[in-house]
Protein backbone atom coordinates (compact mmCIF):
# COMPACT_ATOMS: atom_id res chain seq x y z
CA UNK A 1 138.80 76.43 70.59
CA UNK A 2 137.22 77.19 74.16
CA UNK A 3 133.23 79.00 73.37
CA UNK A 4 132.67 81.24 76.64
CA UNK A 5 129.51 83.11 77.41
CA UNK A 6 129.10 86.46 78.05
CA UNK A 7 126.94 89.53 79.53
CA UNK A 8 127.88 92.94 78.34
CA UNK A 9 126.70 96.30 78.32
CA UNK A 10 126.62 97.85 74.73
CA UNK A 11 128.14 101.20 74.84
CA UNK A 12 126.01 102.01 71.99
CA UNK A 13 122.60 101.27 72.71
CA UNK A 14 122.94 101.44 76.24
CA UNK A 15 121.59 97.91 77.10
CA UNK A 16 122.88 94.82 78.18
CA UNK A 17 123.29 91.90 75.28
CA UNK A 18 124.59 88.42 76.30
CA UNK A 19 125.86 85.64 73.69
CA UNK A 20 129.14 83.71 73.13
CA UNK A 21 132.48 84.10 71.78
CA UNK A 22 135.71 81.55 70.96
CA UNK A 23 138.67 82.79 72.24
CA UNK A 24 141.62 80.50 73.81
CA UNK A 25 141.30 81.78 77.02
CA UNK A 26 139.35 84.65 79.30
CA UNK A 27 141.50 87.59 78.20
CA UNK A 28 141.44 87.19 74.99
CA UNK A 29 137.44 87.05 74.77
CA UNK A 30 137.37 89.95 76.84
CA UNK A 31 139.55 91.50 74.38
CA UNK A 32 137.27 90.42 71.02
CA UNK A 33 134.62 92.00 73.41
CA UNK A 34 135.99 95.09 74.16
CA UNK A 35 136.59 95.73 70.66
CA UNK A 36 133.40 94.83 69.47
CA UNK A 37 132.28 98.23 71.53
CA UNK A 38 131.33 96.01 74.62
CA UNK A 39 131.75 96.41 78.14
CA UNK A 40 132.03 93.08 79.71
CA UNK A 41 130.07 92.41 83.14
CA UNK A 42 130.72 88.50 83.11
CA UNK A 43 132.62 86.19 81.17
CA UNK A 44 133.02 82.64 81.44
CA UNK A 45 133.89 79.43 79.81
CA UNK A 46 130.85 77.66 78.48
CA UNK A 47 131.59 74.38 79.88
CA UNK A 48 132.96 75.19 83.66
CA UNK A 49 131.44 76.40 86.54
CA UNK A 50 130.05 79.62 87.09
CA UNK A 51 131.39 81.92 89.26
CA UNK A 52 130.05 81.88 92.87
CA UNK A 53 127.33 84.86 92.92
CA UNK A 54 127.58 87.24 95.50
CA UNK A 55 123.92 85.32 96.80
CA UNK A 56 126.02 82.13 97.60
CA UNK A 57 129.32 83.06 98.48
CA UNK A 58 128.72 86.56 100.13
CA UNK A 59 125.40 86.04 101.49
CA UNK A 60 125.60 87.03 104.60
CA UNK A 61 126.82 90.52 103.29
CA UNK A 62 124.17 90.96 100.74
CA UNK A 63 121.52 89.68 102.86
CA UNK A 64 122.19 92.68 105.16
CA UNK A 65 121.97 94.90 102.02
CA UNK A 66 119.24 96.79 103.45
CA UNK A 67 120.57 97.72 106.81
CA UNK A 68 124.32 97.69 105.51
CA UNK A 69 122.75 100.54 103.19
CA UNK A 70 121.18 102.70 106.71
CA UNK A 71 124.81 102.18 107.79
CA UNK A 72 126.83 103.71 104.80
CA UNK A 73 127.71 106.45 106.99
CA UNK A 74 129.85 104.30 108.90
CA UNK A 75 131.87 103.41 105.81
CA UNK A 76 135.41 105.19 106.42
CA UNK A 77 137.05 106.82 103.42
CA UNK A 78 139.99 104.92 103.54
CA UNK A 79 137.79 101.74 102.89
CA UNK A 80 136.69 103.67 100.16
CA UNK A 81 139.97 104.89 98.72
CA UNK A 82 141.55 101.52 98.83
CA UNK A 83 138.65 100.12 97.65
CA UNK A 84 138.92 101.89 94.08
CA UNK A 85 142.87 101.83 93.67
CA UNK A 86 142.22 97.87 93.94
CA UNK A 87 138.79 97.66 91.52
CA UNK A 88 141.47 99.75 89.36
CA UNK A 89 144.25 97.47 89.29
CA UNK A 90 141.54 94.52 88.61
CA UNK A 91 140.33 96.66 85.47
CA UNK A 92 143.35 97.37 84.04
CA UNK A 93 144.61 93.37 84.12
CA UNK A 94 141.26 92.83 81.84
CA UNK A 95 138.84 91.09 84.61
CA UNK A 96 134.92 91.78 84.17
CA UNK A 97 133.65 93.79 86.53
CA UNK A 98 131.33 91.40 88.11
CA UNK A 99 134.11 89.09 88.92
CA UNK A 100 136.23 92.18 90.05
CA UNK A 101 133.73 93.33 92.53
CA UNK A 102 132.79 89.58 93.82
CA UNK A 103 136.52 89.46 94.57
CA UNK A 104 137.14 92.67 96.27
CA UNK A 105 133.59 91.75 98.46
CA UNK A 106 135.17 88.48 99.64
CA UNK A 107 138.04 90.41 100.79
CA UNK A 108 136.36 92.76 102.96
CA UNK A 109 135.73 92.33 106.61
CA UNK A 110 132.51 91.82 108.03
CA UNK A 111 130.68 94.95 108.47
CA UNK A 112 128.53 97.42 106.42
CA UNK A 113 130.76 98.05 103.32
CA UNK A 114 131.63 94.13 102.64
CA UNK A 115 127.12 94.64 103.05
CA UNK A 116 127.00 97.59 100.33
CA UNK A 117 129.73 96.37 97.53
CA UNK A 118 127.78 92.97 98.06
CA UNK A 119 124.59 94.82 97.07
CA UNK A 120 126.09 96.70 94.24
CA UNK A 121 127.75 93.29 92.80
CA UNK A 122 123.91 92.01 92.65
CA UNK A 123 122.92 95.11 91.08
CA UNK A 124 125.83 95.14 88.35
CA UNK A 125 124.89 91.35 87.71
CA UNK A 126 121.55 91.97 86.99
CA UNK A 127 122.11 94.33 84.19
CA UNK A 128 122.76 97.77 86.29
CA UNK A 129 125.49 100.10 85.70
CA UNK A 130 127.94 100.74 87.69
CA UNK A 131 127.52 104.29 88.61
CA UNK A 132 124.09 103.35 88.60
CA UNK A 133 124.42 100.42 91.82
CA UNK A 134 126.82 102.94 93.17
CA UNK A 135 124.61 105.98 92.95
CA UNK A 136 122.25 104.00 95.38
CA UNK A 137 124.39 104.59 98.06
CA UNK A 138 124.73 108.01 98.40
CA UNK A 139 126.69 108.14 101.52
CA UNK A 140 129.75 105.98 100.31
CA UNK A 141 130.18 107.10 96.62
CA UNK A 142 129.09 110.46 96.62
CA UNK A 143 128.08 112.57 93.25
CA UNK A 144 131.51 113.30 92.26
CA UNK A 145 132.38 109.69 92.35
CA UNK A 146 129.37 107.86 90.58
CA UNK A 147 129.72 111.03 87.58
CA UNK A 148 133.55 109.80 87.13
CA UNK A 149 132.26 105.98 86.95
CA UNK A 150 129.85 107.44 84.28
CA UNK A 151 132.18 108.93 82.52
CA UNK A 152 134.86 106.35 82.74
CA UNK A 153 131.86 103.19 81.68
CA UNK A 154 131.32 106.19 78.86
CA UNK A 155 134.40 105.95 77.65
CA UNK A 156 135.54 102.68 78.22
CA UNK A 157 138.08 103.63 79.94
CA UNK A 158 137.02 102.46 83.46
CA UNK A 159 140.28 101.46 85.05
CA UNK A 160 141.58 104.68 83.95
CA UNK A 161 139.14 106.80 85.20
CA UNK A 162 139.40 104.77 88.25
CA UNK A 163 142.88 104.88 88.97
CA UNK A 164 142.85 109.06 88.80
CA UNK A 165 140.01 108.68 91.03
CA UNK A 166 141.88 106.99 93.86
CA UNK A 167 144.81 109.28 93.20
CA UNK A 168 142.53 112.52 94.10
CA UNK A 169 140.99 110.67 96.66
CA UNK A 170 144.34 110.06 98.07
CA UNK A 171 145.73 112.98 97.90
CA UNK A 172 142.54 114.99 99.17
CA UNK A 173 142.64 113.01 102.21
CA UNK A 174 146.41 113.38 102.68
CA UNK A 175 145.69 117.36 102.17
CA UNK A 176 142.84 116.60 105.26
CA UNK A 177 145.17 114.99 107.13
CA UNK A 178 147.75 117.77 107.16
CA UNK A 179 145.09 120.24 108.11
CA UNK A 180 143.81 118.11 111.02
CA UNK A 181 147.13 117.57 111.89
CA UNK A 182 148.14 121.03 112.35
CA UNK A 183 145.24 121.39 114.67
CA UNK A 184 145.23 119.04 116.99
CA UNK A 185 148.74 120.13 118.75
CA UNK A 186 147.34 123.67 119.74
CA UNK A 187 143.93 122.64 120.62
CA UNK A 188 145.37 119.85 122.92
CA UNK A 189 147.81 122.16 124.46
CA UNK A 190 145.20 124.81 125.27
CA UNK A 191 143.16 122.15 126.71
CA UNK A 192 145.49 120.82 129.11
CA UNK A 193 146.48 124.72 130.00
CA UNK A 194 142.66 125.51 130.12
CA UNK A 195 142.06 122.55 132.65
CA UNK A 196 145.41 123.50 135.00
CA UNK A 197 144.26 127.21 134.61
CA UNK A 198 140.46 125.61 136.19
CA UNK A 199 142.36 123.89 138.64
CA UNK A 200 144.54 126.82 140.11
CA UNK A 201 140.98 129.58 139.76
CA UNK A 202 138.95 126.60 142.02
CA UNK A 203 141.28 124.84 143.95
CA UNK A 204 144.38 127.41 144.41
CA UNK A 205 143.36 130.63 144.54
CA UNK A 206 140.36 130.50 147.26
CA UNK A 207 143.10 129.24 149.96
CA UNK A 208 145.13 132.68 149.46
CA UNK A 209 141.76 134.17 149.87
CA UNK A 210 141.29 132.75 153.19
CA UNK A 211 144.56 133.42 153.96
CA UNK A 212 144.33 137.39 153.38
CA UNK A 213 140.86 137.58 155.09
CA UNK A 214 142.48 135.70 158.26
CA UNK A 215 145.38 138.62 157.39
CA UNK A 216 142.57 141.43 157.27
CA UNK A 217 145.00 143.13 154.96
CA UNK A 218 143.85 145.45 151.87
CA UNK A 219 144.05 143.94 148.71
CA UNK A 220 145.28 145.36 145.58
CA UNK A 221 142.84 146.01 142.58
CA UNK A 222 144.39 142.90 140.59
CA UNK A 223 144.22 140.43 143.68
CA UNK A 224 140.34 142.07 143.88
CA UNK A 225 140.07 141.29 140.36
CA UNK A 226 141.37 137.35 140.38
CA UNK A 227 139.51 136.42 143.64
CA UNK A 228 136.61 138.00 141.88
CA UNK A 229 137.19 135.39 138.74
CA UNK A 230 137.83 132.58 140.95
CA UNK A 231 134.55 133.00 142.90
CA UNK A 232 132.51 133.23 139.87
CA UNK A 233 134.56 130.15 138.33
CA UNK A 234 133.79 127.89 141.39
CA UNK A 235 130.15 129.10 141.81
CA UNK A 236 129.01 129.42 138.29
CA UNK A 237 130.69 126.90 136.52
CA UNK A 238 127.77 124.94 135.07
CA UNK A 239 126.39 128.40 133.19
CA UNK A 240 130.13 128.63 131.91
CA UNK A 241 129.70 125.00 130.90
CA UNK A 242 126.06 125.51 129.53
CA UNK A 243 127.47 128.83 127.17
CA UNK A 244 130.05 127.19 125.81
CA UNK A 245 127.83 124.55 124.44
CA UNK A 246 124.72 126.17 123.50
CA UNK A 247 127.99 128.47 121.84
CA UNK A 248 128.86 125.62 120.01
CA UNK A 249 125.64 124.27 119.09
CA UNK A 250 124.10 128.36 118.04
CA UNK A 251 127.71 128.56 115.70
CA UNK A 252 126.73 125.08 114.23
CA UNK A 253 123.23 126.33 113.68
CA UNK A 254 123.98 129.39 112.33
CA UNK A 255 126.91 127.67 109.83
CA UNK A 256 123.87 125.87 108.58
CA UNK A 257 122.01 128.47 107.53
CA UNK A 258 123.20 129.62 104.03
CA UNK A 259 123.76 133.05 104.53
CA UNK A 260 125.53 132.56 108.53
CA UNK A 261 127.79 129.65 106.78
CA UNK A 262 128.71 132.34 104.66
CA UNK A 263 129.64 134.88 107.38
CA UNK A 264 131.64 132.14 108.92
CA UNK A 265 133.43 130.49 105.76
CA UNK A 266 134.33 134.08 104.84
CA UNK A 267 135.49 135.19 108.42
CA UNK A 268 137.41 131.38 108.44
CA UNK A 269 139.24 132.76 105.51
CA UNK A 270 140.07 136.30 106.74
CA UNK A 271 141.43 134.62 110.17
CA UNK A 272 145.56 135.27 110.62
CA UNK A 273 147.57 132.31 109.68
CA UNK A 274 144.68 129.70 110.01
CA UNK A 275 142.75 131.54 107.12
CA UNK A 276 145.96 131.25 104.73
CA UNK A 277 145.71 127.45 105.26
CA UNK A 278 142.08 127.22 104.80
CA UNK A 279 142.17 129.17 101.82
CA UNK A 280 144.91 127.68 100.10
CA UNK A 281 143.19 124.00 100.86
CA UNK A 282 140.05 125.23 99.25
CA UNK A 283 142.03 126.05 96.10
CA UNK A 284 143.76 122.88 96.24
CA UNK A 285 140.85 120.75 96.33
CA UNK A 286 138.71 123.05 94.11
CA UNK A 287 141.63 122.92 91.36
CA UNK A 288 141.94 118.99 91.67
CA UNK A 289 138.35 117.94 91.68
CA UNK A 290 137.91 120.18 88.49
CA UNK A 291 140.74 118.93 86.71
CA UNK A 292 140.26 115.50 87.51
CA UNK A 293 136.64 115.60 85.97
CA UNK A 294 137.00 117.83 83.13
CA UNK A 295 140.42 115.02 82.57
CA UNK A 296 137.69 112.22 82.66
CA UNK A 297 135.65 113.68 80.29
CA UNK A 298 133.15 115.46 82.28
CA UNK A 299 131.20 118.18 80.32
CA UNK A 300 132.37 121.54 81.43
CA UNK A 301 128.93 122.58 83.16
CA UNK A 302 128.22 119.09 84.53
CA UNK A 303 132.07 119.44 86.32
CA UNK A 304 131.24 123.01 87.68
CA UNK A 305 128.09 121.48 89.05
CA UNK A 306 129.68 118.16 90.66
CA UNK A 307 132.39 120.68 92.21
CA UNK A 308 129.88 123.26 93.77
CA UNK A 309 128.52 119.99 95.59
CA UNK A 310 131.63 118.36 96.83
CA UNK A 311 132.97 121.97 98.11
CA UNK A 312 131.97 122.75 101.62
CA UNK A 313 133.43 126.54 101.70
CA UNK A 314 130.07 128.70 100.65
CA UNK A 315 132.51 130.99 99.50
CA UNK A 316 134.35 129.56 96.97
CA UNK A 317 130.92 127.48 96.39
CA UNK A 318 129.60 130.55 95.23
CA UNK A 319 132.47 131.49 93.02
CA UNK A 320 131.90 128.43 91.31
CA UNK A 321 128.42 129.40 90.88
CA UNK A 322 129.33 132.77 89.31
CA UNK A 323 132.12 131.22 87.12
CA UNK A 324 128.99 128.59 85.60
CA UNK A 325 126.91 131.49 85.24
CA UNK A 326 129.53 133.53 83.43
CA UNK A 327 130.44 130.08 81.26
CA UNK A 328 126.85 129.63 80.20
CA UNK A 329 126.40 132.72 79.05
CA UNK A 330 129.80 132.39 76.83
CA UNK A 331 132.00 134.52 78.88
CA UNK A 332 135.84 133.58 80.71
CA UNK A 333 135.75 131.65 83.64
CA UNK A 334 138.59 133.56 85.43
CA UNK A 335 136.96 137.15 86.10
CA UNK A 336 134.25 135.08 88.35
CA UNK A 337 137.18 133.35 90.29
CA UNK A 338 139.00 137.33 90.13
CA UNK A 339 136.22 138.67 92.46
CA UNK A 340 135.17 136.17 94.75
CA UNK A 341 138.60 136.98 96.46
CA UNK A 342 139.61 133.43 97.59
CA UNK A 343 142.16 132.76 94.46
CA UNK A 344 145.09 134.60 93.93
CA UNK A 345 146.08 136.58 90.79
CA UNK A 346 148.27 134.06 89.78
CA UNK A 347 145.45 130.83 89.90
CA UNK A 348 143.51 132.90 87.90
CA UNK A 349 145.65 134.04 85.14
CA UNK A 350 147.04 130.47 85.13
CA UNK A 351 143.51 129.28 84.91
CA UNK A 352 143.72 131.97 82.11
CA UNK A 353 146.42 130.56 80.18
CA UNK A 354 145.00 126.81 80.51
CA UNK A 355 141.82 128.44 78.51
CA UNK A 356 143.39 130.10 76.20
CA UNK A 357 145.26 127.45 75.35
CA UNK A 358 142.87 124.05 75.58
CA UNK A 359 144.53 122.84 77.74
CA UNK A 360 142.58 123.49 81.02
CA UNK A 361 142.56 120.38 82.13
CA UNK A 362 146.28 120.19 82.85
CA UNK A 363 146.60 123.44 83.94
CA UNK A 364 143.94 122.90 86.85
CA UNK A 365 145.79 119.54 88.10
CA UNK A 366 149.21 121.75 88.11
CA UNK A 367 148.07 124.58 90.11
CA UNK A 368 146.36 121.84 92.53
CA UNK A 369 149.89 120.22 93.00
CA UNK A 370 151.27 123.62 93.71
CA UNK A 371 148.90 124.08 95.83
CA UNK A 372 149.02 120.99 97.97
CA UNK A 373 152.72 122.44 98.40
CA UNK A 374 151.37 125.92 99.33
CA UNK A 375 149.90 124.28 102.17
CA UNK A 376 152.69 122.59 103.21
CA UNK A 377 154.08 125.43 103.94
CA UNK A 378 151.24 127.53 105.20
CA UNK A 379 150.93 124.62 107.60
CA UNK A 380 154.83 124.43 108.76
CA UNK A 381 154.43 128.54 109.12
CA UNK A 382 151.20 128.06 111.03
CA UNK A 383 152.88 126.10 113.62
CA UNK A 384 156.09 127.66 113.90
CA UNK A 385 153.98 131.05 115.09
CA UNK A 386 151.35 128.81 117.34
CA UNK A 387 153.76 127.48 119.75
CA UNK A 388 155.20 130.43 120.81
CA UNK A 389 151.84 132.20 120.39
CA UNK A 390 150.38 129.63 122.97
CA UNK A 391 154.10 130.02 125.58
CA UNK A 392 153.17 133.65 125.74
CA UNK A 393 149.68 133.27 126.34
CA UNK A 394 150.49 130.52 129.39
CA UNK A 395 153.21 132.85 130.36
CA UNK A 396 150.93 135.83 130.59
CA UNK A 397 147.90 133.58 132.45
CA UNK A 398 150.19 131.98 134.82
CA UNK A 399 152.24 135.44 135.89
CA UNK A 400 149.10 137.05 136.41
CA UNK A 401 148.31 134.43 138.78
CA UNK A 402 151.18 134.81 140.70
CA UNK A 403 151.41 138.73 140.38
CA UNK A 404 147.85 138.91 141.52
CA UNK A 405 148.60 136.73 144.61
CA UNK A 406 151.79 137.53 145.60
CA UNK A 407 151.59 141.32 145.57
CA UNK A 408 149.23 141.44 149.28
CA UNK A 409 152.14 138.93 150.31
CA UNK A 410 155.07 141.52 149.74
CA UNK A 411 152.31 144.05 151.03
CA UNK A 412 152.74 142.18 154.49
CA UNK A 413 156.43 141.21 153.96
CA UNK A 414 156.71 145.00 154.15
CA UNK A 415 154.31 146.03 156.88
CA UNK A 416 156.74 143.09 159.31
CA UNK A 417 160.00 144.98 158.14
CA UNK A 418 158.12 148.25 159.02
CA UNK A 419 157.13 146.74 162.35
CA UNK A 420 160.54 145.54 163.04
């Protein structure tokens, strides 16, 4: 029978053991491992080749470890995402994880995340965790992800814990993507009636001006008024300009500040229509990311902990602060959520029921699927009350306009009839 060689971490201890096994092929020695309370990194079959090592075969990503790391920013989610639904699929079919990561590194293109999964591969051969080589880039697994990894190498039951991460990663991006979505039509539509609106104030309107002064007629208060707006438009457009972006940059600064990203997160959620969406997507991924780690087996404080940091709403950040408070001290976690005022009545006495019951877990993932509904149709209503919203506001700017610049002309239409 076949002898293969093998390093594992011992779930146990904690530290990594090597040695050999027979088995009659790869799987089944993984098996005899995995039983024996092992997690495999590498297995192999004592008298054939080794594996090619991330230092031979993926050297040119490794070797750029260091700057591929001052790069992770440029990793995209999606790389990410797919990334982990694949090192899933490779889990569950048995292979170890250094020959699971060596493969998914050979098929990534050139650039800094074929770099960083290089890196971590070296790491995980030399005896290093997975969460652990992960952990050490911050800016492509973040917190919530290396705790699931922990919890899943915990357990041993990394391809499972895997696979429900790339389903919440998936569907928290999907939720992004629907919120972006909605978005984009009305802030490209009021840019293209902002820059015709530009176009008529500078261009348009200052040739009726001449016009009436080579007329010497009286103008009417709202003619007055537009010339006014078009002068200051064509003379002063750079401090316009300038406003809007120290604007933008003062909001941004403010937002940063804890208690001005408060104001703002809390003023995001009060707006009409776009506050309903943002509020029911901070439920959504609240719920989700809570179930899915208290699911992986996630202490209950550690989850509320990972979830404050992966929430960017201060609001509902610090209702998750008040429910760990309240938790700690032995209390319910649903009068915190009650009177931070983001979730509704009925998240919280579902949330409620889920305690009461043990079964919290489940009941968090639910109300996050409802939820990802919710905004479904907070998005479809958003819409259907923007485009008409943004009709009437054209409508109104544009017969202004004209009002304003064709009430001299029936002034003189009637001063010739007069005449005649």
């Amino acid at each position: 029978m076949p002898s293969f060689t093998y390093k594992a971490h011992d779930r146990r201890s904690g530290k990594e053991v090597s040695g050999s096994v027979d088995a009659s092929n790869q799987m089944e020695a993984i098996a005899n491992l995995k039983k024996q309370g092992l997690l495999p990194i590498e297995v192999k079959e004592s008298r054939s080749k080794s594996v090619k090592s991330p230092a031979g075969g993926s050297a040119g990503s490794a070797g750029g470890g260091a700057l591929a790391n001052l790069m992770g920013g440029g990793v995209k989610p999606v790389q990410v995402t797919l990334f982990t639904r694949q090192l899933s699929t490779l889990q569950d079919a048995g292979l170890p994880i250094v020959q699971s990561l060596q493969i998914l590194t050979d098929m990534q293109r050139p650039g800094a995340f074929r770099g960083i999964l290089g890196q971590v591969t070296e790491d995980v051969q030399g005896g290093t965790m997975l969460s652990d080589a992960m952990a050490r880039h911050p800016k492509v697994w973040d917190k919530l992800y290396t705790n699931l990894v922990k919890a899943g190498e915990a357990a041993g039951a990394l391809d499972v814990i895997l696979r429900r991460l790339s389903e919440f990663r998936e569907k928290a991006q999907k939720l992004k993507k629907k919120i972006i979505g909605a978005l984009i039509y009305p802030i490209a539509v009021l840019t293209i009636a902002t820059a015709i609106l530009t176009f008529i104030m500078v261009f348009i309107v200052p040739k009726f001006e001449q016009i009436f002064r080579d007329l010497n007629i009286r103008l009417p208060a709202l003619t007055t008024l537009l010339i006014t707006m078009s002068s200051f438009i064509a003379s002063f457009w750079w401090i316009i300009l300038i406003a809007l972006v120290f604007g933008i940059v003062g909001i941004k600064i403010f937002r940063g500040t804890e208690s001005g990203g408060a104001i703002v997160d809390r003023v995001a959620l009060k707006v009409p229509v776009l506050g309903n969406v943002v509020k029911k997507g901070s439920v959504a991924r609240f719920t989700r990311t809570l179930g899915t780690l208290v699911t992986s087996g996630v202490g209950f404080l550690d989850a509320l902990d990972i979830t404050k940091s992966a929430t960017p709403n201060i609001v509902v950040r610090n209702a998750i602060q008040d429910v760990r408070d309240s938790v700690k001290e032995g209390e319910t976690i649903n009068e915190p959520l009650r009177r931070s005022g983001v979730f509704d009545d009925i998240v919280v006495n579902m949330i409620k029921v889920g305690e009461e019951t043990g079964e919290l877990d489940k009941m968090l993932i639910k109300i996050a699927d409802n939820y990802d509904e919710e905004v479904d149709s907070a998005v479809a209503a958003m819409m259907a009350l923007l485009e008409p919203a943004l009709i009437i506001f054209m409508g109104v700017a544009v017969g202004f306009i004209v009002i304003a610049l064709f009430l001299p002309l029936i002034s003189i239409i009637e001063q010739l009839n007069a005449q005649g």
